[in-house]
N, C-alpha and C. Protein backbone atom coordinates (compact mmCIF):
# COMPACT_ATOMS: atom_id res chain seq x y z
N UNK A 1 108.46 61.41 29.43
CA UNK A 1 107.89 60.86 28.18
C UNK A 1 106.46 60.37 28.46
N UNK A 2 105.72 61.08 27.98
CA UNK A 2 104.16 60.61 27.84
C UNK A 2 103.62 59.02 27.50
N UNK A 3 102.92 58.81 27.64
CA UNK A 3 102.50 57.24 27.60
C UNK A 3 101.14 57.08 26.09
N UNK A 4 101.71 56.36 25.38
CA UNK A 4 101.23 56.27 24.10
C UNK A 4 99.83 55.48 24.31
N UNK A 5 99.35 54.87 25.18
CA UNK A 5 97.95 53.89 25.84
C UNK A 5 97.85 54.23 27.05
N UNK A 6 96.40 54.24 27.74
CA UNK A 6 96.28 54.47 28.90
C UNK A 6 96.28 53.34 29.67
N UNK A 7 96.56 53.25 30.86
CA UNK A 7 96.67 52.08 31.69
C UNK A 7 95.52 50.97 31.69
N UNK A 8 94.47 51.11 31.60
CA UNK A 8 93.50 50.55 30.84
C UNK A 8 93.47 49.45 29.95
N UNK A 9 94.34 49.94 29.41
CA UNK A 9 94.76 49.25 27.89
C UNK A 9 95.32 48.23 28.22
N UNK A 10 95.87 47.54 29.00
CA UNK A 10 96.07 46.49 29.38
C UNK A 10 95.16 45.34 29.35
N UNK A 11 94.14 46.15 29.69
CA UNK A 11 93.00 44.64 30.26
C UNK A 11 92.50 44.49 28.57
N UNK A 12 92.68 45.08 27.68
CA UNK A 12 91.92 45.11 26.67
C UNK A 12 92.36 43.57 25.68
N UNK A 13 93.22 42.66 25.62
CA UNK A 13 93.36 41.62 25.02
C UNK A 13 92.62 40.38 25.73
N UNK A 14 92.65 40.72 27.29
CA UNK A 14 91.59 39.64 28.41
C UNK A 14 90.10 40.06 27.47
N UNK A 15 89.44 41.34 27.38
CA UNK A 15 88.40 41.82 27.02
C UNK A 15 88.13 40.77 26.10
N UNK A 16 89.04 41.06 24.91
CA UNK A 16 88.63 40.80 23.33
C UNK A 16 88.53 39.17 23.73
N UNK A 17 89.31 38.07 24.19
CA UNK A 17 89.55 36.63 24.38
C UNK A 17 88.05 36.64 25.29
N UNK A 18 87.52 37.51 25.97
CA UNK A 18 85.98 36.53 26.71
C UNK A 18 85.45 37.13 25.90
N UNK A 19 85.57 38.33 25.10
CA UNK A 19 84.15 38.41 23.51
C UNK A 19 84.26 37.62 22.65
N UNK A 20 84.86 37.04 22.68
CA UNK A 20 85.22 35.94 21.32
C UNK A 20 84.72 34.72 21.71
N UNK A 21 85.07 33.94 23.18
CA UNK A 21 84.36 33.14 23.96
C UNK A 21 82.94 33.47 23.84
N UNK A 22 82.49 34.35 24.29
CA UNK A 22 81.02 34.62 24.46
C UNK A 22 80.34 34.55 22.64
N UNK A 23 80.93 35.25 21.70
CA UNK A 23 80.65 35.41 20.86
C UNK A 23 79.98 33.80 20.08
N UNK A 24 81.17 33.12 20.57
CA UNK A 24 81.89 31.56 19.97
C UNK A 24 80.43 30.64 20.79
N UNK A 25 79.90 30.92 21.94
CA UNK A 25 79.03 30.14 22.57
C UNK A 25 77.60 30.97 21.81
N UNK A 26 77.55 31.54 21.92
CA UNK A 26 76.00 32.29 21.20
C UNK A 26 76.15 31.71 19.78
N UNK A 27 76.95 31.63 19.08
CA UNK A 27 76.76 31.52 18.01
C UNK A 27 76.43 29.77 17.66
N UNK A 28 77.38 29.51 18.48
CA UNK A 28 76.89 27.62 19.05
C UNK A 28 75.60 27.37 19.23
N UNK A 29 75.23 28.32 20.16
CA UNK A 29 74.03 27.79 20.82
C UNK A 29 72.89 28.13 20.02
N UNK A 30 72.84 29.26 19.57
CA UNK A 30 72.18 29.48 18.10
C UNK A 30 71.96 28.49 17.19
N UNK A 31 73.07 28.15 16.52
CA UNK A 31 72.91 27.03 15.40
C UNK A 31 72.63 26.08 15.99
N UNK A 32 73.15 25.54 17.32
CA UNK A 32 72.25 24.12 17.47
C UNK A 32 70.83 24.53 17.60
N UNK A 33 70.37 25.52 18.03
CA UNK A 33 68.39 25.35 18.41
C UNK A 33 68.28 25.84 17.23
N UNK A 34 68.36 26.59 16.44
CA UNK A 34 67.49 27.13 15.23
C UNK A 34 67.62 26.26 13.98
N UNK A 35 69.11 25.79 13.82
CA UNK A 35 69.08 24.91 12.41
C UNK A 35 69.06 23.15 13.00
N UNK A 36 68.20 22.95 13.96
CA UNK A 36 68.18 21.82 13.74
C UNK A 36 66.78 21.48 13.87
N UNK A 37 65.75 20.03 13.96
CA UNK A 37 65.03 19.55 13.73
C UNK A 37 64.01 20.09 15.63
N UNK A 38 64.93 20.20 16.52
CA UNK A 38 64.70 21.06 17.64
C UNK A 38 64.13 21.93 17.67
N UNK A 39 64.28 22.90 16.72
CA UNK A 39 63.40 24.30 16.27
C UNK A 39 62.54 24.27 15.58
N UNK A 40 62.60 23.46 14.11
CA UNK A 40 61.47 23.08 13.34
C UNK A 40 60.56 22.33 13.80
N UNK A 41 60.82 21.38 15.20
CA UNK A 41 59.68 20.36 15.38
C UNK A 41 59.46 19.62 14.54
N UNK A 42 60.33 19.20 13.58
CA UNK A 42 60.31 18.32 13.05
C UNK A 42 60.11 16.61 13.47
N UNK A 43 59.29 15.65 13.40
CA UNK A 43 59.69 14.60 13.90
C UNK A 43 58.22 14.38 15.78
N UNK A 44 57.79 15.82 16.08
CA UNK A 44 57.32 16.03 17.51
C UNK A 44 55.80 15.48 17.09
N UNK A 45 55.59 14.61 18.70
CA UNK A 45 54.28 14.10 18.23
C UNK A 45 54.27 13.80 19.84
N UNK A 46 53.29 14.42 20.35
CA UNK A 46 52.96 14.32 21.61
C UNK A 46 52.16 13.50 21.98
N UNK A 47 51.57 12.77 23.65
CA UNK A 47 50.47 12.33 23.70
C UNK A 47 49.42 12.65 23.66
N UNK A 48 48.52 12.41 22.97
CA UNK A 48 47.17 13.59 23.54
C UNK A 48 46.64 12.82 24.62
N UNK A 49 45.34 13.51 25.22
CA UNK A 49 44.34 13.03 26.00
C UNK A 49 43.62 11.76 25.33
N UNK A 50 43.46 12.17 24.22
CA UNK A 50 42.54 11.03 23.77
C UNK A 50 43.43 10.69 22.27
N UNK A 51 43.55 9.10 22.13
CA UNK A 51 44.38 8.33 21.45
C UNK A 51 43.59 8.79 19.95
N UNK A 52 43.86 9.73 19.11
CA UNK A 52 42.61 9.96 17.78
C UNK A 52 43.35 9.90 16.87
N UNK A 53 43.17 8.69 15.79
CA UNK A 53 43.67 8.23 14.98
C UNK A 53 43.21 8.98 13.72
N UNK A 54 44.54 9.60 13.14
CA UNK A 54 43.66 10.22 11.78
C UNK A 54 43.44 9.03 10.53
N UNK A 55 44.74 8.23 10.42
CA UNK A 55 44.66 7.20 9.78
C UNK A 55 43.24 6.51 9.61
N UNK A 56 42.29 6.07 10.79
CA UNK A 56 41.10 5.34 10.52
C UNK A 56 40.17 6.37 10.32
N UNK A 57 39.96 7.75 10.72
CA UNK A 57 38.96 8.36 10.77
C UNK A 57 39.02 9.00 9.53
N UNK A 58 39.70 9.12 9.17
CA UNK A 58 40.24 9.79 7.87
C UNK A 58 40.82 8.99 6.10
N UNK A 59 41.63 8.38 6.78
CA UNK A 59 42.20 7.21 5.60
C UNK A 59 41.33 6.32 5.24
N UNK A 60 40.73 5.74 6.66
CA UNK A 60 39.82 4.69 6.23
C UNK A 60 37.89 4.72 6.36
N UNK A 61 37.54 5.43 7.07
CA UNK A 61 36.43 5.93 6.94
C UNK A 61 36.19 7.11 6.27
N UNK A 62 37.17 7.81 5.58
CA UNK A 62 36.77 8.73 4.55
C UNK A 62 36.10 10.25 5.10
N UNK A 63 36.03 10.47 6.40
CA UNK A 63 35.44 11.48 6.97
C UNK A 63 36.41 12.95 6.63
N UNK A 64 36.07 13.87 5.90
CA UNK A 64 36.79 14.91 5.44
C UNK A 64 37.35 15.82 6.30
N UNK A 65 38.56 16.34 6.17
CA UNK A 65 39.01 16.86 7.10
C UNK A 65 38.01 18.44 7.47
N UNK A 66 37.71 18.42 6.53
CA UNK A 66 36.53 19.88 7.06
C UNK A 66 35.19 19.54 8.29
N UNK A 67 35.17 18.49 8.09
CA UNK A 67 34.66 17.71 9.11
C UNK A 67 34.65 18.38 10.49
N UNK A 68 35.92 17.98 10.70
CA UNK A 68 36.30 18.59 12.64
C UNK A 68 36.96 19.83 12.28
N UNK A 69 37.67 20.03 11.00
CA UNK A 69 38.40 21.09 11.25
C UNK A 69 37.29 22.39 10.48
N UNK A 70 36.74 22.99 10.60
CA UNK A 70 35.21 23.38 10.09
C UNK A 70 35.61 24.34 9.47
N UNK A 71 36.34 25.35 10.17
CA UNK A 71 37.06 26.89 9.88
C UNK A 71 38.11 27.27 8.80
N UNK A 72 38.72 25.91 8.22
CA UNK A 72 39.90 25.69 7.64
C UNK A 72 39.46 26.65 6.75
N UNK A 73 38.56 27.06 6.02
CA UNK A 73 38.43 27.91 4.76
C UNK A 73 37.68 29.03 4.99
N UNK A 74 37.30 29.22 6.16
CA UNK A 74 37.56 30.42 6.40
C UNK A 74 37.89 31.90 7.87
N UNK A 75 39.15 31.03 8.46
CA UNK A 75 39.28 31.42 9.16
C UNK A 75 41.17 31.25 8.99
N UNK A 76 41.85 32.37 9.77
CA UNK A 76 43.55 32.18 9.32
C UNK A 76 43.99 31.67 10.23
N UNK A 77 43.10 31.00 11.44
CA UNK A 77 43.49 29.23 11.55
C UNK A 77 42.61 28.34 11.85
N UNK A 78 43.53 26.88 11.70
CA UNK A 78 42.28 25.73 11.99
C UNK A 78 42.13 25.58 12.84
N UNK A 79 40.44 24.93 13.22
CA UNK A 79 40.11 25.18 14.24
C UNK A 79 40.40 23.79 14.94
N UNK A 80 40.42 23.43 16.23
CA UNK A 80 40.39 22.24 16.88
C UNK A 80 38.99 21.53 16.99
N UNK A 81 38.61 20.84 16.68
CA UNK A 81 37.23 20.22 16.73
C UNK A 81 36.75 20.34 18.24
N UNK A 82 35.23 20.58 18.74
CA UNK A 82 34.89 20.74 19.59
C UNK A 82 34.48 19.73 20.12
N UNK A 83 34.28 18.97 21.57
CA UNK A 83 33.60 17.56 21.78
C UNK A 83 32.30 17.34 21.26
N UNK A 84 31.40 18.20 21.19
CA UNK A 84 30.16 17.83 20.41
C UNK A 84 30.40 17.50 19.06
N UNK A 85 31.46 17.85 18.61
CA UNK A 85 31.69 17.29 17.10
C UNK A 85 32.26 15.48 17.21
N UNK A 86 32.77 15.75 18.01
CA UNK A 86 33.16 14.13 18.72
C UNK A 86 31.75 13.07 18.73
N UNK A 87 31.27 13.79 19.76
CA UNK A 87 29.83 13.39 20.28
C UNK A 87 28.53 13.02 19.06
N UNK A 88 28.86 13.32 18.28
CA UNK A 88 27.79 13.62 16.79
C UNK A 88 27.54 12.21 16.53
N UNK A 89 28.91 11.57 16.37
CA UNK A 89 29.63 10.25 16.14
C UNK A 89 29.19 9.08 17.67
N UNK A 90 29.98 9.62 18.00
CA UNK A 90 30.43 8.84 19.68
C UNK A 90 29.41 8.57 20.68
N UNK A 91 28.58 9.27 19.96
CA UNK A 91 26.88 9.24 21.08
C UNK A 91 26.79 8.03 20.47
N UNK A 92 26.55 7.84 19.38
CA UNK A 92 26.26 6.34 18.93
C UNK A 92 27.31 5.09 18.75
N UNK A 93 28.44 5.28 18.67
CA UNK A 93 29.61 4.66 18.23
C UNK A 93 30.66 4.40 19.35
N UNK A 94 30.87 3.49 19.99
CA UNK A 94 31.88 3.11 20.83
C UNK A 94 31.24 3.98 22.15
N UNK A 95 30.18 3.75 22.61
CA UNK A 95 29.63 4.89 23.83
C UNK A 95 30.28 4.95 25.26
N UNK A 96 30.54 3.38 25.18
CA UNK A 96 31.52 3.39 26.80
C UNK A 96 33.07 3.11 26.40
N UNK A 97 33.46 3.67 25.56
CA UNK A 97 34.83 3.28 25.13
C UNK A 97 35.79 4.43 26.66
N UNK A 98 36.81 3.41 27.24
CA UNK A 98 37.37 4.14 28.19
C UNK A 98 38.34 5.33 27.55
N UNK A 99 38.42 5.12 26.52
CA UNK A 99 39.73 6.10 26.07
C UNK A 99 39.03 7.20 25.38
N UNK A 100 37.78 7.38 25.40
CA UNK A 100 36.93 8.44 24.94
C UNK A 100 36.30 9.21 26.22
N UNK A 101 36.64 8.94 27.06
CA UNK A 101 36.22 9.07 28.72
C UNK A 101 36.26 10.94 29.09
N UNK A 102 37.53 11.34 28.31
CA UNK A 102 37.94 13.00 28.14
C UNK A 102 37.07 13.34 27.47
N UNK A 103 36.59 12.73 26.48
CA UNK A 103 35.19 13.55 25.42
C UNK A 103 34.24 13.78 26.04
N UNK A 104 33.70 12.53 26.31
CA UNK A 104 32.40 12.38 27.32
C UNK A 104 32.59 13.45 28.53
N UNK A 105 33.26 13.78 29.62
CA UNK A 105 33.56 14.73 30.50
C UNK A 105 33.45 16.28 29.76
N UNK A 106 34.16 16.05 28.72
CA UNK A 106 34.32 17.59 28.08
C UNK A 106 32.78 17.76 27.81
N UNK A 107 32.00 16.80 27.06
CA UNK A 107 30.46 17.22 26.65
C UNK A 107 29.76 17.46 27.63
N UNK A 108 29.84 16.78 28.64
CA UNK A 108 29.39 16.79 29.81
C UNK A 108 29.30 18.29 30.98
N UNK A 109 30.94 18.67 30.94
CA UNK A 109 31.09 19.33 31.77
C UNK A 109 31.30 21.20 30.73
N UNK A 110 31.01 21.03 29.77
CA UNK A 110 31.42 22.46 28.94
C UNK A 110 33.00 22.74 28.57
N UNK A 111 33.91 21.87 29.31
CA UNK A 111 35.30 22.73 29.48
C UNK A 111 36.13 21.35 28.36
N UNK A 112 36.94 22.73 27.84
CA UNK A 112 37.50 21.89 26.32
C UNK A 112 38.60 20.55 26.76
N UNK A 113 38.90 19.75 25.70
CA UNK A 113 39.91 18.64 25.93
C UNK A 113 41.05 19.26 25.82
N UNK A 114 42.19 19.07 26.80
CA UNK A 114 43.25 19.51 26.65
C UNK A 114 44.23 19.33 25.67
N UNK A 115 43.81 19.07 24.58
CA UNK A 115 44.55 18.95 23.40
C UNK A 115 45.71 19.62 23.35
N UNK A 116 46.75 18.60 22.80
CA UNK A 116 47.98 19.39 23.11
C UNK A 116 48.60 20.15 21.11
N UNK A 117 49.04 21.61 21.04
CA UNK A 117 49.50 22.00 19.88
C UNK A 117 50.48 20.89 19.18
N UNK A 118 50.54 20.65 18.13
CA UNK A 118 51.86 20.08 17.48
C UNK A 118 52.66 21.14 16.31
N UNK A 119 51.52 21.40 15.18
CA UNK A 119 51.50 21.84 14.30
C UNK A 119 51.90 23.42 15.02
N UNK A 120 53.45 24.25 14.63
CA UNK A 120 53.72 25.53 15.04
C UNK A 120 54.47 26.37 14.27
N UNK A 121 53.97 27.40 13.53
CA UNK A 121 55.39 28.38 13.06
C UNK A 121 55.97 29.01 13.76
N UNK A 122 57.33 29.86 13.31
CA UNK A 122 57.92 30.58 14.57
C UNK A 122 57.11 31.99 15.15
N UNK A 123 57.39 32.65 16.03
CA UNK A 123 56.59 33.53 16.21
C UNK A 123 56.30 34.80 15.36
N UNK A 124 57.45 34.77 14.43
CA UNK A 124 57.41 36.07 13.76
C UNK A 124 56.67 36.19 12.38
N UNK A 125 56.36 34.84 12.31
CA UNK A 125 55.38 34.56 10.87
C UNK A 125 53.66 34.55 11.04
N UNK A 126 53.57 35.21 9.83
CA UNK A 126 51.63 35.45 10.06
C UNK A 126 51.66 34.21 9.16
N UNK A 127 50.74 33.36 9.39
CA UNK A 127 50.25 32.81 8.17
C UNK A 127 48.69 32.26 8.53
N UNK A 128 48.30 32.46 7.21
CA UNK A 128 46.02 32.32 7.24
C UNK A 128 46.06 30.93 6.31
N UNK A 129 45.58 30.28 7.30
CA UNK A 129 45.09 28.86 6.67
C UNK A 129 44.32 29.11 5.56
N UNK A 130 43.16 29.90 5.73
CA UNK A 130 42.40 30.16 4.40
C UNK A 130 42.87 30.45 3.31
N UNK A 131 43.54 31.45 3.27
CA UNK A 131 43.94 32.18 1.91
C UNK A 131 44.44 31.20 1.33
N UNK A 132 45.31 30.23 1.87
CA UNK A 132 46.02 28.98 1.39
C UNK A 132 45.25 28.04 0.67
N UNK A 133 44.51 27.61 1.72
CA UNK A 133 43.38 26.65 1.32
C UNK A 133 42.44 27.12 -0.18
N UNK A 134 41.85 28.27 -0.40
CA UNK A 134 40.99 28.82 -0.86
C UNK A 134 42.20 29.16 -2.02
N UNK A 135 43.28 29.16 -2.19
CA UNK A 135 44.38 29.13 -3.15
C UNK A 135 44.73 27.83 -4.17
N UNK A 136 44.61 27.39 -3.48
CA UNK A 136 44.18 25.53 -4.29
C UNK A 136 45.61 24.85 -3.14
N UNK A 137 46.30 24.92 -1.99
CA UNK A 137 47.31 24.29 -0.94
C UNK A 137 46.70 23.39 -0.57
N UNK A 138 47.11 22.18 -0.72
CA UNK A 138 46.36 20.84 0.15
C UNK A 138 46.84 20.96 1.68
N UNK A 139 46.41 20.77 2.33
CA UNK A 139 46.60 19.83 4.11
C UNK A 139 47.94 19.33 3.69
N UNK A 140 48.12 18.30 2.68
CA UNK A 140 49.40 17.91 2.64
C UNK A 140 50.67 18.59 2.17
N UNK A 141 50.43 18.89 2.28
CA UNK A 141 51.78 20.08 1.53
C UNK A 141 52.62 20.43 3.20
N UNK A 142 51.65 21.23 4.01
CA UNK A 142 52.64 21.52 5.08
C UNK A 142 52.07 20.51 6.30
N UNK A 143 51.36 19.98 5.81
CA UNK A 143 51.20 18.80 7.74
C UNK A 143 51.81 17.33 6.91
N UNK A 144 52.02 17.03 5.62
CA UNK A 144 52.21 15.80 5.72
C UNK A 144 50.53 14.86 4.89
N UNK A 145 51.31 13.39 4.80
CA UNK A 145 50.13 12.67 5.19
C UNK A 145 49.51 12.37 6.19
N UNK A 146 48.76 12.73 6.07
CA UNK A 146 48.10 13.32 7.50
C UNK A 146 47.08 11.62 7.85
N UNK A 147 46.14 11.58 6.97
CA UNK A 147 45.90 10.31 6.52
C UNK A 147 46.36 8.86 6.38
N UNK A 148 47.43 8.80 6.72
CA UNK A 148 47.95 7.76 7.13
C UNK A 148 48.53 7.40 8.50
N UNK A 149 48.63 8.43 9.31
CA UNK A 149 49.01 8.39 11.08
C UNK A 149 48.24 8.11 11.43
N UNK A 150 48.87 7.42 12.16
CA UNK A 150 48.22 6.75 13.48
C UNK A 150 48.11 7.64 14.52
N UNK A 151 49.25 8.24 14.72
CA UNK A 151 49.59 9.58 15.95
C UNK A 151 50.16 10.79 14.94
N UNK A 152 49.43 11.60 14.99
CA UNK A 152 50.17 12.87 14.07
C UNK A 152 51.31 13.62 14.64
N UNK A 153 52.40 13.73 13.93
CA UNK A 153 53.22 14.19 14.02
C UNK A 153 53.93 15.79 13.05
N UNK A 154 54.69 16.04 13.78
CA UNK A 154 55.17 17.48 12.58
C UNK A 154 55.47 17.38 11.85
N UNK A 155 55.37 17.04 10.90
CA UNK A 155 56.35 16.54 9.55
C UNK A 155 57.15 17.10 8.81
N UNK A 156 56.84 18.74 8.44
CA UNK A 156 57.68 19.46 7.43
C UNK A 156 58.02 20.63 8.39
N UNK A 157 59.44 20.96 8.34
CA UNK A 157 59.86 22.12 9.00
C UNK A 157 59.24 23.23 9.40
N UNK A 158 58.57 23.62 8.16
CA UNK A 158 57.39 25.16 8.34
C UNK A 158 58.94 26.80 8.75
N UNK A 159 59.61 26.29 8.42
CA UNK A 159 60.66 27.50 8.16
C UNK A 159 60.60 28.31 6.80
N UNK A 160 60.93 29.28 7.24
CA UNK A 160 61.23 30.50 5.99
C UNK A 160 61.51 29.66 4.37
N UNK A 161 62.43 28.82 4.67
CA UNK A 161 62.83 28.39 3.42
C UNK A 161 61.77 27.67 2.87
N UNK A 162 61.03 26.66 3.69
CA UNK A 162 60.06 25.63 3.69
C UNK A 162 59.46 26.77 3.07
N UNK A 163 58.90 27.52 3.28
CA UNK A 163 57.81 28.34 2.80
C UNK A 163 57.86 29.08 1.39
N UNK A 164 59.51 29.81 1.64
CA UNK A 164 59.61 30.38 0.08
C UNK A 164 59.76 29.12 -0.62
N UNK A 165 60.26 28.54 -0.62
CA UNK A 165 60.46 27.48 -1.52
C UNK A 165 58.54 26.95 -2.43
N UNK A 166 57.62 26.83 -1.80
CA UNK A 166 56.41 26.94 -2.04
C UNK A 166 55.80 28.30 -3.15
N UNK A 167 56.36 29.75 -2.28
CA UNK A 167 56.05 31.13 -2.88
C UNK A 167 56.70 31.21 -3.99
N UNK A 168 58.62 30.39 -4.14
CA UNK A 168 58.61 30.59 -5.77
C UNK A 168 58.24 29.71 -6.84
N UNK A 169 57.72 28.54 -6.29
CA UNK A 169 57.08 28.17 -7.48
C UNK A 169 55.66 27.35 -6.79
N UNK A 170 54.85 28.73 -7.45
CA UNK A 170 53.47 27.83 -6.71
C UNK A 170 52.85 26.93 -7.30
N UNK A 171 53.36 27.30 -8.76
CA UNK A 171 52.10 26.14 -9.54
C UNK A 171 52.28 24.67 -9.32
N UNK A 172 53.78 24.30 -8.57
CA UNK A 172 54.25 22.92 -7.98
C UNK A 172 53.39 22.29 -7.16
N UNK A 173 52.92 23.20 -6.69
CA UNK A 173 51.83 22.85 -4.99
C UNK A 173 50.72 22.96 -4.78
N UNK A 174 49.75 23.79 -5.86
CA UNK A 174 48.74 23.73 -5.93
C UNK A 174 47.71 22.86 -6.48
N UNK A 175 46.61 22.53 -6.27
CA UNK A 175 45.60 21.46 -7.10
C UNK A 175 44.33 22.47 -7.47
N UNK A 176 43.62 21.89 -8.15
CA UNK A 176 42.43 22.26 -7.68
C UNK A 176 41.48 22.03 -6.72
N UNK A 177 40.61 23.37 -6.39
CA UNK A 177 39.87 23.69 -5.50
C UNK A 177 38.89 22.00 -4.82
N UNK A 178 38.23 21.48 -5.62
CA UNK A 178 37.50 20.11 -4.92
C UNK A 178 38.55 18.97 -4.63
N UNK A 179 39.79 19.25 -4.56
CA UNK A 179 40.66 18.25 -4.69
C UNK A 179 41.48 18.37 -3.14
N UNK A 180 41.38 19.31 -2.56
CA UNK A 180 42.48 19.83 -1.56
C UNK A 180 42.10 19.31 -0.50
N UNK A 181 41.12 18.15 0.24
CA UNK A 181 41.16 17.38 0.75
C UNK A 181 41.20 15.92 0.69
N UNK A 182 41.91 15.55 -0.50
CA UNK A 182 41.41 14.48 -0.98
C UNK A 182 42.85 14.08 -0.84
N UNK A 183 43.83 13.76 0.02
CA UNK A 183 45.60 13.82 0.41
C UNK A 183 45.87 12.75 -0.77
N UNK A 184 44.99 12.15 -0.80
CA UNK A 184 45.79 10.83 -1.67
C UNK A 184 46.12 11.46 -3.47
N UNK A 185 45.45 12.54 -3.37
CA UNK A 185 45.42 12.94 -5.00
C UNK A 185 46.50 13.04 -5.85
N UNK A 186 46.84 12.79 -6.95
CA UNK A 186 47.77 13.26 -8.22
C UNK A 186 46.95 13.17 -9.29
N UNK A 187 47.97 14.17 -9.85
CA UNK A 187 47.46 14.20 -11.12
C UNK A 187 47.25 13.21 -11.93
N UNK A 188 45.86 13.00 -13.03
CA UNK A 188 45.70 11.77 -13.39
C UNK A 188 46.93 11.81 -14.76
N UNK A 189 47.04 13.01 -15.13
CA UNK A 189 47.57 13.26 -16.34
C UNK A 189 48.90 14.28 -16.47
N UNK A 190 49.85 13.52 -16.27
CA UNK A 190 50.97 15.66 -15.89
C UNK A 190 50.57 16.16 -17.05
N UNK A 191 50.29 16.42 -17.74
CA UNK A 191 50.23 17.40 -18.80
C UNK A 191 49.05 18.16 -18.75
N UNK A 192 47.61 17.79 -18.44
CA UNK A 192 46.82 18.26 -17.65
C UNK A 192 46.76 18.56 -16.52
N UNK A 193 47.56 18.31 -15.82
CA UNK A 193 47.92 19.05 -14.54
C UNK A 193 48.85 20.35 -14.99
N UNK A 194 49.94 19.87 -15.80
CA UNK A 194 50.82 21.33 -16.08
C UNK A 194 49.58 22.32 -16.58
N UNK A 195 49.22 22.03 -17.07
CA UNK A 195 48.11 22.98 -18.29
C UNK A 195 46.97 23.63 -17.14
N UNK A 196 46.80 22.79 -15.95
CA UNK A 196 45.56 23.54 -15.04
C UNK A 196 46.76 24.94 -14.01
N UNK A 197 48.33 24.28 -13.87
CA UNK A 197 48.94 24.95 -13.13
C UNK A 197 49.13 26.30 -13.81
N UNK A 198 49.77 26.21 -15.27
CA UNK A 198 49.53 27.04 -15.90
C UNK A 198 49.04 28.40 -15.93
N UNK A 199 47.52 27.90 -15.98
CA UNK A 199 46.70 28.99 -16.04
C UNK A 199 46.12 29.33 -14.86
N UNK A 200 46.61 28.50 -13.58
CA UNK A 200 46.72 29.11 -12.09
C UNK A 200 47.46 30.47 -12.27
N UNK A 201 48.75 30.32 -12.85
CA UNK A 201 49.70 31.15 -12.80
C UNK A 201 49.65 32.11 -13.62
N UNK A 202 48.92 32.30 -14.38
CA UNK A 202 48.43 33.26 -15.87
C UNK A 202 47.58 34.33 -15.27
N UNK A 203 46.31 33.45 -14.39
CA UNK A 203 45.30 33.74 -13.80
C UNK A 203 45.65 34.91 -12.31
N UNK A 204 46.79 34.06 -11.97
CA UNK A 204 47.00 35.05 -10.76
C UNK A 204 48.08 36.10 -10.80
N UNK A 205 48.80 36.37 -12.07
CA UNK A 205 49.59 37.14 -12.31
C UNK A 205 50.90 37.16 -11.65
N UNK A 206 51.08 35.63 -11.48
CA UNK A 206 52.45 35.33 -10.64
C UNK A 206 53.60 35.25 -10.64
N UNK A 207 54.81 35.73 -10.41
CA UNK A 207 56.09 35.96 -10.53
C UNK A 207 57.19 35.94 -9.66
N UNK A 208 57.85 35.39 -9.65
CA UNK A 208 58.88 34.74 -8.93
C UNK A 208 59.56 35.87 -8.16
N UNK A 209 59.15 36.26 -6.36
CA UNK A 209 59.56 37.37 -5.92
C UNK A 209 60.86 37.89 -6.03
N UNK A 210 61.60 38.58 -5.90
CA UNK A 210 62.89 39.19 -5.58
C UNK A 210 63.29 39.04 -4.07
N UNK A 211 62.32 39.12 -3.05
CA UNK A 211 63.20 39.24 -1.78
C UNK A 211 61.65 39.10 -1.07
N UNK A 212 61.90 38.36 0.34
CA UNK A 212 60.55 38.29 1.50
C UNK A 212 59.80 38.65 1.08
N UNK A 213 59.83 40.05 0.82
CA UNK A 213 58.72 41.44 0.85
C UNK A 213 57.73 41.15 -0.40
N UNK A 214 58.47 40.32 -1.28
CA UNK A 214 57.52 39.89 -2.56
C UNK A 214 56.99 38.62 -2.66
N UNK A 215 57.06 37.93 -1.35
CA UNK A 215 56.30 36.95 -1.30
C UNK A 215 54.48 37.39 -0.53
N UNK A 216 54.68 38.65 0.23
CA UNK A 216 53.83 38.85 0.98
C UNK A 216 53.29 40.14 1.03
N UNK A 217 53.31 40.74 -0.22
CA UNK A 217 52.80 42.29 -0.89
C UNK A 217 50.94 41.48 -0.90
């Protein structure tokens, strides 16, 4: 009498119990790094070299963020301020301050401050600061109040959802153009604000995508 499985077939229920194990840990290990605040960087705020308060330079001296960040409108990213942009200021202002000591070296010696990234999407996303900016997107929308830190931190996820959530309804997020550095802004009037979003949306022929691909045609 012939044999209905080959001998083989034995090991095959051990097989399926460590794919299921293996399966059961990837899928673990997955959801903890991707859906949690771990992946988004949510919450991450590193030390830098030099202690740079956006709160005073920004909140309270009023210095615009186009200021250091120069490129924001037209380049598809921002740029890091260079020490001579430091120096513009700092030549005159706090000159022997020890905690400015990395600037002074950097002007000095040509070679940049080691500034550390905070602000990151995942790798598989393009995104152009400009087009945004030059769209009517404030700074605040995806960094936060930026303007009120002391130490900047990541603030909004910057995930897929974070993002469509923006692409289907833009007229929520947009201001106008002289307004998009100004973090503290609202509308003085919602109804004049609905009425400017409006005709954002009239103007740009906008419609609530169907899938990814129609956020980024």
């Amino acid at each position: 009498m012939s044999k209905l499985f080959p001998k083989s077939a034995n090991k095959l229920p051990l097989q399926i119990i460590i794919f299921v194990i293996v399966l059961a840990g990837v899928v673990t290990a997955a959801t903890t790094y991707y859906a949690t605040p771990k992946y988004t960087r949510v919450g991450y705020a590193p030390v830098q070299p030099v202690p740079f308060s956006h709160q005073l330079h920004n909140g309270q001296l009023g210095i615009d963020c186009r200021y250091c960040h120069s490129n924001v409108e037209k380049s598809g990213f921002s740029n890091i301020p260079t020490s001579q942009t430091c120096m513009n200021c700092h030549s005159l202002i706090k000159t022997d301050s020890p905690l400015l000591a990395p600037i002074r070296a950097s002007y000095e010696s040509g070679n940049p401050v080691p500034w550390k990234q905070i602000h990151q999407v995942p790798d598989y996303v393009y995104f152009n600061h400009a087009v945004h900016v030059n769209r009517g997107v404030s700074c605040v929308e995806c960094h936060g109040q930026i303007n009120e830190m002391e130490v900047v931190r990541h603030e909004k996820p910057l995930s897929m959802g974070f993002c469509l959530d923006c692409h289907r309804d833009p007229a929520a997020f947009v201001r106008p153009l002289d307004q998009i550095t100004n973090l503290n802004w609202t509308p003085a009037q919602q109804a004049e604000h609905d009425k400017w979003a409006a005709e954002f949306v009239r103007k740009n022929k906008i419609a609530p995508p169907q899938s990814c691909t129609g956020c980024h045609r």
